[in-house]
C-alpha atoms as a PDB file:
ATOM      1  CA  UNK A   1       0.000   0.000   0.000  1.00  0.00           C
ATOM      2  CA  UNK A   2       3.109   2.310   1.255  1.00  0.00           C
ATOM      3  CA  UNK A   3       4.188   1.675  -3.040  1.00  0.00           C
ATOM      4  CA  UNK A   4       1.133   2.759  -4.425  1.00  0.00           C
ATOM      5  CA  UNK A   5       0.974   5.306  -2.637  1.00  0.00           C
ATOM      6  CA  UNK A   6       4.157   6.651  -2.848  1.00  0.00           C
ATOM      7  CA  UNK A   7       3.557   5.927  -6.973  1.00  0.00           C
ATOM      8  CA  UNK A   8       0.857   8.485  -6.717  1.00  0.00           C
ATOM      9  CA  UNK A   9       3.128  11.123  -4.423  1.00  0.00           C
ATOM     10  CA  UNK A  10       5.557  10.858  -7.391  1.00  0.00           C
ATOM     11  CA  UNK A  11       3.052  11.174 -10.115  1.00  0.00           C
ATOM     12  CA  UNK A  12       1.530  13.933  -8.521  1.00  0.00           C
ATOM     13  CA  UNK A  13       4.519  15.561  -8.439  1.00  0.00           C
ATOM     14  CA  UNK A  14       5.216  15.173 -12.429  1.00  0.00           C
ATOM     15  CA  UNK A  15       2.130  16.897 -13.108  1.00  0.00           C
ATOM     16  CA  UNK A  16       0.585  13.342 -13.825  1.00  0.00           C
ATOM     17  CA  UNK A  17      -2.310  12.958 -12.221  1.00  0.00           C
ATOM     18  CA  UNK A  18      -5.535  14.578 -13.722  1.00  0.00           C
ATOM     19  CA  UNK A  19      -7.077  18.028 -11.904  1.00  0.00           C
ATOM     20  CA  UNK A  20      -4.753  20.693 -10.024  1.00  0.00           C
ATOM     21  CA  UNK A  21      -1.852  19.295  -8.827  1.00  0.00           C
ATOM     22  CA  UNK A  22      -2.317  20.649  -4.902  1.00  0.00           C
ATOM     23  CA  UNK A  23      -5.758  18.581  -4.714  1.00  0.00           C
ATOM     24  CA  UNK A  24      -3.730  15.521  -6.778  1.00  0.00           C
ATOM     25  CA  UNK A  25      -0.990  16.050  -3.899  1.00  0.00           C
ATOM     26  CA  UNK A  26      -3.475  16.710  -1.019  1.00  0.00           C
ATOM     27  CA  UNK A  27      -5.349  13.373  -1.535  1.00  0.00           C
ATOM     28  CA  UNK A  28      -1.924  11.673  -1.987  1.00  0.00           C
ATOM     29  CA  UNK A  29      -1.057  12.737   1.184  1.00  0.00           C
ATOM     30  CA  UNK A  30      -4.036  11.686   3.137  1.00  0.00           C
ATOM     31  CA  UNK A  31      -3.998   8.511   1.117  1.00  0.00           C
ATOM     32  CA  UNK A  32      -0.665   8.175   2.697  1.00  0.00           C
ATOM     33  CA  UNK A  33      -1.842   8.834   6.118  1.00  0.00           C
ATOM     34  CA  UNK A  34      -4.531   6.185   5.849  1.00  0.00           C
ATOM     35  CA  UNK A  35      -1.566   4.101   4.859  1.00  0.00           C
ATOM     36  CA  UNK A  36       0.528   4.226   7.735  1.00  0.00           C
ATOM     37  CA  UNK A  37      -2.877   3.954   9.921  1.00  0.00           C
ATOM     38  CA  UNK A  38      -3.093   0.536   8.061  1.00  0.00           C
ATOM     39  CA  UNK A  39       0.448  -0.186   8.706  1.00  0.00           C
ATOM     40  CA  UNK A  40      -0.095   0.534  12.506  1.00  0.00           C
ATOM     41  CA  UNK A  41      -2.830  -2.130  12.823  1.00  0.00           C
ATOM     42  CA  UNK A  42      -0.467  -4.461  11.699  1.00  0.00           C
ATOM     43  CA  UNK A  43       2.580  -3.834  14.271  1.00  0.00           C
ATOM     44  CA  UNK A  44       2.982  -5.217  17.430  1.00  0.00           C
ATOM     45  CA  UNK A  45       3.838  -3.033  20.611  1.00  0.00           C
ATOM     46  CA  UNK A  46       1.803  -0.149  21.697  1.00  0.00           C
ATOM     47  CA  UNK A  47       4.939   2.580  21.617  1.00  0.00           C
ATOM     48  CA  UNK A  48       5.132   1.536  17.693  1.00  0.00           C
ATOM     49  CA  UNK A  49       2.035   1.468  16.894  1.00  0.00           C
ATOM     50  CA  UNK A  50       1.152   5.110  18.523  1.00  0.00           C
ATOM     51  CA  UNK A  51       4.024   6.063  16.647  1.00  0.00           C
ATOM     52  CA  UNK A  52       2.642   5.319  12.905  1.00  0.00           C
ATOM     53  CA  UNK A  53      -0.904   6.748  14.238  1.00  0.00           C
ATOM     54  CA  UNK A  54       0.432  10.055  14.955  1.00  0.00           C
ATOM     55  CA  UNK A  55       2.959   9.838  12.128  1.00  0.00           C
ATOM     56  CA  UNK A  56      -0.631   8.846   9.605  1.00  0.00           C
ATOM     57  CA  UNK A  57      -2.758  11.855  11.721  1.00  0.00           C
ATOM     58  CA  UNK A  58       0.401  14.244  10.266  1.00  0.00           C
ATOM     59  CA  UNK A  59       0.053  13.380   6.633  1.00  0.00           C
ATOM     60  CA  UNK A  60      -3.858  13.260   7.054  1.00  0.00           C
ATOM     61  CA  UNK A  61      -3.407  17.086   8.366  1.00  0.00           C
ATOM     62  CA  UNK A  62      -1.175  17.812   5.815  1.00  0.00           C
ATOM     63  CA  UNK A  63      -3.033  16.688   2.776  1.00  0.00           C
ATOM     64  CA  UNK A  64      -6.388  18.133   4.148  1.00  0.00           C
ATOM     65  CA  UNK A  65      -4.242  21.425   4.542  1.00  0.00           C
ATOM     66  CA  UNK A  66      -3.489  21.253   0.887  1.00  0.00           C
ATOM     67  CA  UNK A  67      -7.285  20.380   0.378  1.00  0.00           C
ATOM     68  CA  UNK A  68      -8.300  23.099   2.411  1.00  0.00           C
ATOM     69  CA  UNK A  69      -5.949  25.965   1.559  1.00  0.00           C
ATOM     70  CA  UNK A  70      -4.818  25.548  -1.879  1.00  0.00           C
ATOM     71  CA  UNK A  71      -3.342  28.771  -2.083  1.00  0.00           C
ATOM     72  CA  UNK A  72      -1.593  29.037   1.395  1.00  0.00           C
ATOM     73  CA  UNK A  73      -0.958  25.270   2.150  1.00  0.00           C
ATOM     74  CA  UNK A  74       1.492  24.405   0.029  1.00  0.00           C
ATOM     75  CA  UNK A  75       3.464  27.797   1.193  1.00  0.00           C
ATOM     76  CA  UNK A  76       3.078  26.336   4.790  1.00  0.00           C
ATOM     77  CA  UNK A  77       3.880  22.818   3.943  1.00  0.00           C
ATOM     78  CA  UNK A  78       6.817  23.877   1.913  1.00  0.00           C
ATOM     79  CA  UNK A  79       8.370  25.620   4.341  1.00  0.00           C
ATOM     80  CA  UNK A  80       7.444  23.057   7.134  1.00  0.00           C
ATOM     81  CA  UNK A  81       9.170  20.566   5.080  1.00  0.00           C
ATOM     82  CA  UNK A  82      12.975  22.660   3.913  1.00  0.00           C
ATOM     83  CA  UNK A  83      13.427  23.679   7.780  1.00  0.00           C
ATOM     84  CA  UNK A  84      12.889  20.744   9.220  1.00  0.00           C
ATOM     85  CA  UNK A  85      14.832  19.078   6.250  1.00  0.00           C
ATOM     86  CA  UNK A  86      17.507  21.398   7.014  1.00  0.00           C
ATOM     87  CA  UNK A  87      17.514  21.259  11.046  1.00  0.00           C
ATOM     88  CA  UNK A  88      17.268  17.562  10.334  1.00  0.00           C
ATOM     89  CA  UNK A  89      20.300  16.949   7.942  1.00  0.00           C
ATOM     90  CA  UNK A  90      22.497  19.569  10.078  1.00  0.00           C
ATOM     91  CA  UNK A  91      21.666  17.742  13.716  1.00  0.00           C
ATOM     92  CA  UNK A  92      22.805  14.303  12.114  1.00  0.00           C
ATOM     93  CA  UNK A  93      26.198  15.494  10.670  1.00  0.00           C
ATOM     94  CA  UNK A  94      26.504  17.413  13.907  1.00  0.00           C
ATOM     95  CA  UNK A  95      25.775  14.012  16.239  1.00  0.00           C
ATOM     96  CA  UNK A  96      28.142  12.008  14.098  1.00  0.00           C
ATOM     97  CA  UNK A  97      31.149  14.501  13.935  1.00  0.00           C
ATOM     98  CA  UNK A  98      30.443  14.560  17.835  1.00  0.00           C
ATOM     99  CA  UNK A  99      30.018  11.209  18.711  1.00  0.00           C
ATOM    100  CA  UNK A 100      32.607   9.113  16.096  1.00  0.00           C
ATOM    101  CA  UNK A 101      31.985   5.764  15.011  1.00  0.00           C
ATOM    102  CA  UNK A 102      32.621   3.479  11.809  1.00  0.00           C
ATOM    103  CA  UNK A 103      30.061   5.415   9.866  1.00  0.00           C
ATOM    104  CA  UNK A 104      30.842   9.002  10.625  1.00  0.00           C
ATOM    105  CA  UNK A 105      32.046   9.911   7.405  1.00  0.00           C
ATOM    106  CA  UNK A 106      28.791   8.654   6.139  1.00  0.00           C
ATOM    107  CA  UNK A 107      26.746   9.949   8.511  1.00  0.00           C
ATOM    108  CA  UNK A 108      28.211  13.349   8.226  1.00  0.00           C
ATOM    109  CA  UNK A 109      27.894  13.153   4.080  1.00  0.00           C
ATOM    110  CA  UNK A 110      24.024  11.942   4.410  1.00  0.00           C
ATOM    111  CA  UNK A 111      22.987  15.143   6.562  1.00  0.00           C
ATOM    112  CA  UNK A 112      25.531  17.402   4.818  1.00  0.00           C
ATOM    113  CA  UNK A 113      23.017  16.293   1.855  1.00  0.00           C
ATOM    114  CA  UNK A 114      19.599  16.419   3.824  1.00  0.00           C
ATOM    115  CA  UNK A 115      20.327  19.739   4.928  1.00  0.00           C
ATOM    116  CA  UNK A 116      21.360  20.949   1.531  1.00  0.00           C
ATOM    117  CA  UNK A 117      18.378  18.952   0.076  1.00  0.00           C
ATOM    118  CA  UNK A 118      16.020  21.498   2.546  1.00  0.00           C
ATOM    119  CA  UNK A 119      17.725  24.400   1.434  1.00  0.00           C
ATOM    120  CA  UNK A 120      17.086  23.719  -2.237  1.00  0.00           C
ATOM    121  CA  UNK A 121      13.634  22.729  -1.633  1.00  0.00           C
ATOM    122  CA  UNK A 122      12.864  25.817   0.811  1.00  0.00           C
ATOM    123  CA  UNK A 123      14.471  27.815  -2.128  1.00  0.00           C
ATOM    124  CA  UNK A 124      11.833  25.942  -4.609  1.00  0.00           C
ATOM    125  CA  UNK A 125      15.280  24.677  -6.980  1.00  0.00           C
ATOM    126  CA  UNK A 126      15.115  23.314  -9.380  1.00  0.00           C
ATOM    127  CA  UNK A 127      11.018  22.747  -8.891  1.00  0.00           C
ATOM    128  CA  UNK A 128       8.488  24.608  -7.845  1.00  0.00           C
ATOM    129  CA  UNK A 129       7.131  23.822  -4.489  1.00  0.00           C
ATOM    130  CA  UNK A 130       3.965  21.391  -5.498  1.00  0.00           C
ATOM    131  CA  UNK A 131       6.602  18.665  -7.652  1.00  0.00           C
ATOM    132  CA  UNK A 132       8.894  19.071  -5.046  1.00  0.00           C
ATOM    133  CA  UNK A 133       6.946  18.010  -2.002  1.00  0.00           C
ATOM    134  CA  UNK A 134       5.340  15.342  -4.160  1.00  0.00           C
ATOM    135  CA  UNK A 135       8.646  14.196  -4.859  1.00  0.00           C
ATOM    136  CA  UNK A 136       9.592  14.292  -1.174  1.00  0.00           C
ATOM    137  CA  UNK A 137       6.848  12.548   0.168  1.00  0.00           C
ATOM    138  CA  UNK A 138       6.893  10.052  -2.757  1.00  0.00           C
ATOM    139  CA  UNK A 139      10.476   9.045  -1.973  1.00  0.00           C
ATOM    140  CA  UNK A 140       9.884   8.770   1.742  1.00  0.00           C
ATOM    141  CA  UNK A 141       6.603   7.040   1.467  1.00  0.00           C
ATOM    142  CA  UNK A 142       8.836   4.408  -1.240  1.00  0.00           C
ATOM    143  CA  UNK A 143      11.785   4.027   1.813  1.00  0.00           C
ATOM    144  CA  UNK A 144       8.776   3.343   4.518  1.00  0.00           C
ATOM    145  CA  UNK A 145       7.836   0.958   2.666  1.00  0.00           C
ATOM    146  CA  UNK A 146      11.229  -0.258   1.952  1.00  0.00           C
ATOM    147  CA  UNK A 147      11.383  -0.324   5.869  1.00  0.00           C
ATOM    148  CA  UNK A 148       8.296  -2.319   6.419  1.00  0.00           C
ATOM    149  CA  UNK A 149       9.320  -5.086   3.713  1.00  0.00           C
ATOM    150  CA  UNK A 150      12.514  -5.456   5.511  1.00  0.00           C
ATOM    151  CA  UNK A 151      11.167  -5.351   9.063  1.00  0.00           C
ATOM    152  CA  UNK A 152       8.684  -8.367   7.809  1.00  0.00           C
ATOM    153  CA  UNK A 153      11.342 -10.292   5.604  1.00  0.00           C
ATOM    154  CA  UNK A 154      13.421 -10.190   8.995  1.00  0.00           C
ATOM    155  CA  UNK A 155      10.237 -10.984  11.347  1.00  0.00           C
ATOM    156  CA  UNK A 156       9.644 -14.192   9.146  1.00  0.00           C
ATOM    157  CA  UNK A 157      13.832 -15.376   9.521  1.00  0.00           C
ATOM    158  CA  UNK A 158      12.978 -14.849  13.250  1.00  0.00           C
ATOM    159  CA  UNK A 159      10.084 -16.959  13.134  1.00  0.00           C
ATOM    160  CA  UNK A 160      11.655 -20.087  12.091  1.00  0.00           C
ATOM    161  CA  UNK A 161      14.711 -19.773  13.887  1.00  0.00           C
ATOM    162  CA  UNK A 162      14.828 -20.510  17.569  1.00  0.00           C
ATOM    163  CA  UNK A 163      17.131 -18.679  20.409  1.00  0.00           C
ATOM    164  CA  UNK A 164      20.206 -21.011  19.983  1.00  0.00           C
ATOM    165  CA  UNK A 165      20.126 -20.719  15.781  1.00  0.00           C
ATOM    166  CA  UNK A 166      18.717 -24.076  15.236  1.00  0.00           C
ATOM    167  CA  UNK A 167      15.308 -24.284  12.739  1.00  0.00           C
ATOM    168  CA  UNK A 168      12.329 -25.429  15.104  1.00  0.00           C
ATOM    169  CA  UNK A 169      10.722 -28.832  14.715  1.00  0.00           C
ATOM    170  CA  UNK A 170       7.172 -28.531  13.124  1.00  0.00           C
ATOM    171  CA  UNK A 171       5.968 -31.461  14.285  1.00  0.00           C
ATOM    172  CA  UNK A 172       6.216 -30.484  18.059  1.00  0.00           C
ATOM    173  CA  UNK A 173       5.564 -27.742  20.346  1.00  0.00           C
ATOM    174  CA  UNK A 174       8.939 -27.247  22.101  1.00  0.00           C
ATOM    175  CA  UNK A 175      11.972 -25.527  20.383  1.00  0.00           C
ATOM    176  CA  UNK A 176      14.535 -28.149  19.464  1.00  0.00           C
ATOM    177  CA  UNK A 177      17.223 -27.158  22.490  1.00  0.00           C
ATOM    178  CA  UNK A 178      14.080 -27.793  24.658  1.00  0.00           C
ATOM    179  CA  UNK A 179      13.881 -31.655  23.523  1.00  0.00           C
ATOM    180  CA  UNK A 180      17.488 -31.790  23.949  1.00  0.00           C
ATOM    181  CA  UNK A 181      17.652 -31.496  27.754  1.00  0.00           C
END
């Protein structure tokens, strides 16, 4: 669902999808939000699954601001979206040149490129601000989803495997270091 959706953020962004292209975005977005509403009825653990809620109940607000205000959300949104892009990008180059580790060059390079990524949206280069936050929210709604095939690919490994590494026995209850002692 997290695909399709994210297919539409992207179109929307071309210019593909018939009508204006705030109310194409604006429906994308709260498409997305009823996405990652779906996804949170599927996770496990109350902290992650309030998580996705309020993170669904954001792109809800933001489409319906777009729906709303066609003139005056995508202003707000845009801006919303380059600062915190920006503040984002800066805070994770700043955490990794504090804190060292084996990916600090990499870490540093990724926000370097986040922050310069909100600047250029913020500055509406080299789109205008619709395609660009369709774009945005396309790619991120594409790397959730991403997230939540690799989260379940992983879950289903964990499934079949018990504690000690060894594959459980189907054909009994216990795990197989269980039966051993």
């Amino acid at each position: 669902m997290l695909f399709a959706v994210a297919l539409a953020l992207l179109a929307a962004g071309a210019g593909l999808m018939p009508g204006p292209a705030v109310a194409a975005l604006g429906w994308s977005l709260a498409a997305l939000g009823a996405a990652y509403a779906a996804v949170a009825l599927a996770v496990d653990g109350a902290q992650a699954r309030g998580l996705l809620v309020a993170v669904g109940a954001a792109y809800a607000v933001c489409g319906s601001t777009l729906l709303v205000e066609p003139l005056v959300g995508p202003l707000l949104l845009l801006a919303a979206v380059s600062v915190m892009l920006a503040l984002g990008g800066l805070a994770q180059a700043a955490a990794a040149a504090v804190r060292p580790h084996a990916q600090s060059p990499t870490a540093i390079a990724a926000g370097l490129l986040i922050a310069t990524l909100g600047v250029a949206i913020g500055l509406e280069w080299p789109l205008p601000a619709v395609p660009a936050l369709g774009i945005a929210f396309g790619l991120a709604a594409a790397a959730q989803g991403a997230a939540c095939l690799r989260l379940a690919l992983a879950g289903e490994r964990l499934v079949q495997r018990n504690l000690l590494g060894f594959r459980k026995n189907p054909s009994t209850r216990q795990p197989s270091g269980a039966r051993a002692m």
